[in-house]
Protein backbone atom coordinates (compact mmCIF):
# COMPACT_ATOMS: atom_id res chain seq x y z
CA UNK A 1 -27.24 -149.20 23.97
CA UNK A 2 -27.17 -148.03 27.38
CA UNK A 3 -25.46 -145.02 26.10
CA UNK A 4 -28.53 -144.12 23.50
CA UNK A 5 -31.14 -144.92 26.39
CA UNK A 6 -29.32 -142.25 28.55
CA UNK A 7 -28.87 -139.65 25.78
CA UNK A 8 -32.58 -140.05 25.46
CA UNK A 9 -33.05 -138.45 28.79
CA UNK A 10 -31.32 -135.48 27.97
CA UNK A 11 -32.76 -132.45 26.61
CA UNK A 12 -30.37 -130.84 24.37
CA UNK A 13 -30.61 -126.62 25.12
CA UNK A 14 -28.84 -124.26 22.91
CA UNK A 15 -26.39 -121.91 25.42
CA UNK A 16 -28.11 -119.59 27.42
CA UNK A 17 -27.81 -115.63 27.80
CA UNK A 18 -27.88 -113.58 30.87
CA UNK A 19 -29.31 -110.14 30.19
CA UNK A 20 -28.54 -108.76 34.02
CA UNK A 21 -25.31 -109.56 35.97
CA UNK A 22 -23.00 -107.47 37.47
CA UNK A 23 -19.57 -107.94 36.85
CA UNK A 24 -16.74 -107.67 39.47
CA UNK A 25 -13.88 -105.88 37.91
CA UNK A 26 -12.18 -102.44 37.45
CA UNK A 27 -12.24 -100.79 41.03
CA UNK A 28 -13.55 -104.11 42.43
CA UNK A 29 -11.19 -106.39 41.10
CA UNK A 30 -10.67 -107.65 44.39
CA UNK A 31 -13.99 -109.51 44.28
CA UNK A 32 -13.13 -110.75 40.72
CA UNK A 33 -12.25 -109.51 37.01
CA UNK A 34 -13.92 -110.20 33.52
CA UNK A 35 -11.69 -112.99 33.43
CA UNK A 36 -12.89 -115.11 36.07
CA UNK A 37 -16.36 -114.03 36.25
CA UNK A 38 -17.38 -114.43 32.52
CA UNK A 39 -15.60 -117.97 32.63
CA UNK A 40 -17.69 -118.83 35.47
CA UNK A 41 -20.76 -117.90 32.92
CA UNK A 42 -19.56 -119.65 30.34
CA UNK A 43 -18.81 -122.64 32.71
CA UNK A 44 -22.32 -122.90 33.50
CA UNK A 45 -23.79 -122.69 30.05
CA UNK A 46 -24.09 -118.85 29.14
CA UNK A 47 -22.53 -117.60 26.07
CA UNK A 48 -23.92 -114.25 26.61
CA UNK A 49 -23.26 -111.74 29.86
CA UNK A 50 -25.12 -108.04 29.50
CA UNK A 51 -23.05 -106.06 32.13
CA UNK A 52 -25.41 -103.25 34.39
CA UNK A 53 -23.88 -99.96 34.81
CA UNK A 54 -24.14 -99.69 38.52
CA UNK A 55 -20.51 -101.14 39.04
CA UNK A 56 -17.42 -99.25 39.68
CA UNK A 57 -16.72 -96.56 37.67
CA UNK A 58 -20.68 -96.58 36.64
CA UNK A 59 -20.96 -96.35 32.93
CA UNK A 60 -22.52 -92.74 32.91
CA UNK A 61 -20.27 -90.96 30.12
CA UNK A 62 -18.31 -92.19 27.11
CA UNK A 63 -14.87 -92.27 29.05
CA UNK A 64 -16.35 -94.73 31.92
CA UNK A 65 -17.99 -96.22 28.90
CA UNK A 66 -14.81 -97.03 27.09
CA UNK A 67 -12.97 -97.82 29.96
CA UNK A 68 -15.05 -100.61 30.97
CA UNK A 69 -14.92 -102.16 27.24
CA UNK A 70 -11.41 -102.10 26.63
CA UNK A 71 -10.85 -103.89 30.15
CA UNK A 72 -13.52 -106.30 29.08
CA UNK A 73 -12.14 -106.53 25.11
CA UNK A 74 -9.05 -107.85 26.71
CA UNK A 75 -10.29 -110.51 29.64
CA UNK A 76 -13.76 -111.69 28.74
CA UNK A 77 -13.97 -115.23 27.67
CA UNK A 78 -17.57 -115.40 26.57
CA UNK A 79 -19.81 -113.22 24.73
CA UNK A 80 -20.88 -109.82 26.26
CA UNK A 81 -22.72 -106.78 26.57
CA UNK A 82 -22.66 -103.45 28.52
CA UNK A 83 -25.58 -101.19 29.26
CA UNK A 84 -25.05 -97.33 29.68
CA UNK A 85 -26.72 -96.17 32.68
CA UNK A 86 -29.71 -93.46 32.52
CA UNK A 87 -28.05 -90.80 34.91
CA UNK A 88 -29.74 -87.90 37.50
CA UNK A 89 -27.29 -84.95 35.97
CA UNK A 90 -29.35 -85.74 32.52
CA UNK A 91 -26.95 -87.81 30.05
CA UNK A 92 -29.13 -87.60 27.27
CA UNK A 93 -26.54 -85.79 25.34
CA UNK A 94 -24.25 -88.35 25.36
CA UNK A 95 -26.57 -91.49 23.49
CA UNK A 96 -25.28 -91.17 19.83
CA UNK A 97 -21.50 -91.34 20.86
CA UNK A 98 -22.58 -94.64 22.61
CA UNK A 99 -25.29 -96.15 21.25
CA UNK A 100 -23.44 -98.33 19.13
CA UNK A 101 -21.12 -99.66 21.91
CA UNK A 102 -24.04 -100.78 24.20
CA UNK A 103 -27.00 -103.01 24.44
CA UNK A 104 -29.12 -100.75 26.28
CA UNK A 105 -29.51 -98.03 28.72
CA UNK A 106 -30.47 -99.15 32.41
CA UNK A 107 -32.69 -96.57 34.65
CA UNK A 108 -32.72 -97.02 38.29
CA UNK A 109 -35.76 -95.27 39.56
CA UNK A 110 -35.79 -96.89 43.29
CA UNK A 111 -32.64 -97.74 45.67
CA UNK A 112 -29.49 -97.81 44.04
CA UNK A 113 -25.89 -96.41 44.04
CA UNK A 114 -24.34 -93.07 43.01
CA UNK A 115 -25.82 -90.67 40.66
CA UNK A 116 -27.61 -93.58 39.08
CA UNK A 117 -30.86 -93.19 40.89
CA UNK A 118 -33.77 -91.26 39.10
CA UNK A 119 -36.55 -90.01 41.24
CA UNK A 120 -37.91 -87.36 38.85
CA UNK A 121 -40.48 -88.15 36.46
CA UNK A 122 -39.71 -85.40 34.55
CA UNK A 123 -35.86 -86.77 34.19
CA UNK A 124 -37.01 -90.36 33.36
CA UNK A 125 -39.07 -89.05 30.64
CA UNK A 126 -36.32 -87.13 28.76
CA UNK A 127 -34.66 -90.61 28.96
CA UNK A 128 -37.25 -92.38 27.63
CA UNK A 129 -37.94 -89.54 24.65
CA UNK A 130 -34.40 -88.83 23.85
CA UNK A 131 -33.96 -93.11 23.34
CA UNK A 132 -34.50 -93.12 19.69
CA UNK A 133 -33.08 -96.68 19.29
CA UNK A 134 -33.94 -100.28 18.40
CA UNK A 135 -32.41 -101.51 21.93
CA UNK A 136 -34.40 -101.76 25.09
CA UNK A 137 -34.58 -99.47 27.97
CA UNK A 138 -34.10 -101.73 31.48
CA UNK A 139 -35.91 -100.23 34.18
CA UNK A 140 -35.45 -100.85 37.51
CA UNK A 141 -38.61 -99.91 39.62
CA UNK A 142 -40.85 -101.02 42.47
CA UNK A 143 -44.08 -99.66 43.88
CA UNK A 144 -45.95 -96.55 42.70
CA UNK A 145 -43.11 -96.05 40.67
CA UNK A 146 -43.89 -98.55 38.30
CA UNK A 147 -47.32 -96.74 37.45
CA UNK A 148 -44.64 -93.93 36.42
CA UNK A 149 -42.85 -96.12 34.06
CA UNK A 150 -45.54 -97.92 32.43
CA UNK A 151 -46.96 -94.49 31.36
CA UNK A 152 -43.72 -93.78 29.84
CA UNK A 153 -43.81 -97.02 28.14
CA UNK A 154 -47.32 -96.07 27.19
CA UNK A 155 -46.09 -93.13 25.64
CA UNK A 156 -42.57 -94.43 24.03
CA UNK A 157 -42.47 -97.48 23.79
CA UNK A 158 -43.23 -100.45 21.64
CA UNK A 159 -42.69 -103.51 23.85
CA UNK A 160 -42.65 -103.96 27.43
CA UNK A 161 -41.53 -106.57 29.22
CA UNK A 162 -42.97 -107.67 33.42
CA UNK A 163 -42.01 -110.48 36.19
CA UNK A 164 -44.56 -112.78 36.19
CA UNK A 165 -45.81 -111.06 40.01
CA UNK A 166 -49.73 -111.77 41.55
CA UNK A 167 -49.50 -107.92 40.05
CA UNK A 168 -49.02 -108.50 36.60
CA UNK A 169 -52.81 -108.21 35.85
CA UNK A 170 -53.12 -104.76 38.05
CA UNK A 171 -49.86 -103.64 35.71
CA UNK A 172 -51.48 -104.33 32.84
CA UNK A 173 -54.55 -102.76 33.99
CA UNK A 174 -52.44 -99.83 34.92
CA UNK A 175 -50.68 -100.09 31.48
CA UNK A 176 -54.06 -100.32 29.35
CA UNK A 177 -55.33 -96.71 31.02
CA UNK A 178 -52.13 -95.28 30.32
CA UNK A 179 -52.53 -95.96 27.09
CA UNK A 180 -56.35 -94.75 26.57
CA UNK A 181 -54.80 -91.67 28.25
CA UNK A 182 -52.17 -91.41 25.87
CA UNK A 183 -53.73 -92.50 22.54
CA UNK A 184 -51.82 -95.30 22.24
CA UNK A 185 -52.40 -98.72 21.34
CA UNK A 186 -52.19 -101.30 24.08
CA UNK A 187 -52.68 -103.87 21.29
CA UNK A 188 -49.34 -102.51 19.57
CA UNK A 189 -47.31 -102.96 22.53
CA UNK A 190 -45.42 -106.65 22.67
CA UNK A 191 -45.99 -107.85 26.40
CA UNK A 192 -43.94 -110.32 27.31
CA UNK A 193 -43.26 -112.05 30.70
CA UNK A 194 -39.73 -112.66 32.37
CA UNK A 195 -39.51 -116.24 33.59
CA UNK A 196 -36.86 -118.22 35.94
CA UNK A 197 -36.22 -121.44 35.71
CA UNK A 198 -35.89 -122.64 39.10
């Protein structure tokens, strides 16, 4: 009985997925390796790790691309996923040898490392019209910048998704007179609001 009272306590949640971490491995297997880190995941309840690119060697062409998922094909102990990062030199060229080996391309268009950052809006566009595919773009922005993306999403995409920020009204604002600039439909694009749990 005291069993069935406790169990009653318990919310049951099915295993959870972790669409941004950045594994240690590769050139920093020092820090850690797929081995260690995805069994720390799985340890505390994800069944699901989506890699960023922005780790050593970044995922920028097929050959970083394929290095990183045989290393992980051997040592992961939970289920994965690798993004391909959006890169400055324009790797555009390179999406349908990889497309089906990733879960989504990642742009950095504020601080980051490498030749991952993209300051010009001209270069974040060809990303965002040479994507032709049902997986999302990640985009990593702050500031004005984000006024640059959400016209891009005005323009390309068909879902975007915010942090729940005192800012996310002004976005959508922002967002909404992109798209009456664009002749889009706000209304067609699925909004949707990234929560933690705390």
């Amino acid at each position: 009985r005291r069993g069935c009272e406790l169990m009653a306590r318990y919310v049951t949640l099915p295993a959870l997925i972790d669409p941004h971490v950045h594994l240690r491995g590769m050139a920093w297997s020092h820090k850690g390796d797929f081995t260690t880190e995805t069994a720390a995941a799985a340890a505390g309840g994800y069944w699901l790790v989506c890699d960023m690119p922005n780790t050593a060697p970044a995922t920028l062409d097929r050959v970083a691309l394929q290095t990183k998922l045989d290393a992980m094909s051997q040592q992961a102990v939970c289920d994965w996923g690798v993004y391909y990062g959006a890169s400055a030199s324009d790797n555009t060229g390179t999406f349908p040898q990889i497309i089906a080996d990733v879960c989504g391309l990642k742009m950095f268009c504020n601080e980051t490392t490498g030749n991952l950052l993209i300051e010009d809006p001209a270069v974040r566009e060809a990303h965002f019209a040479a994507w032709h595919y049902d997986k999302p773009i990640v985009v990593h922005a702050e500031g004005e910048t984000v006024s640059d993306i959400l016209r891009l999403v005005a323009k390309y995409a068909q879902a975007c998704n915010l942090f729940p920020t005192p800012e996310l009204e002004r976005k959508l604002d922002v967002l909404r007179g992109h798209c009456e600039r664009e002749g889009t439909s706000y209304d067609d694009i699925q909004k949707t609001v990234m929560a933690s749990l705390d």
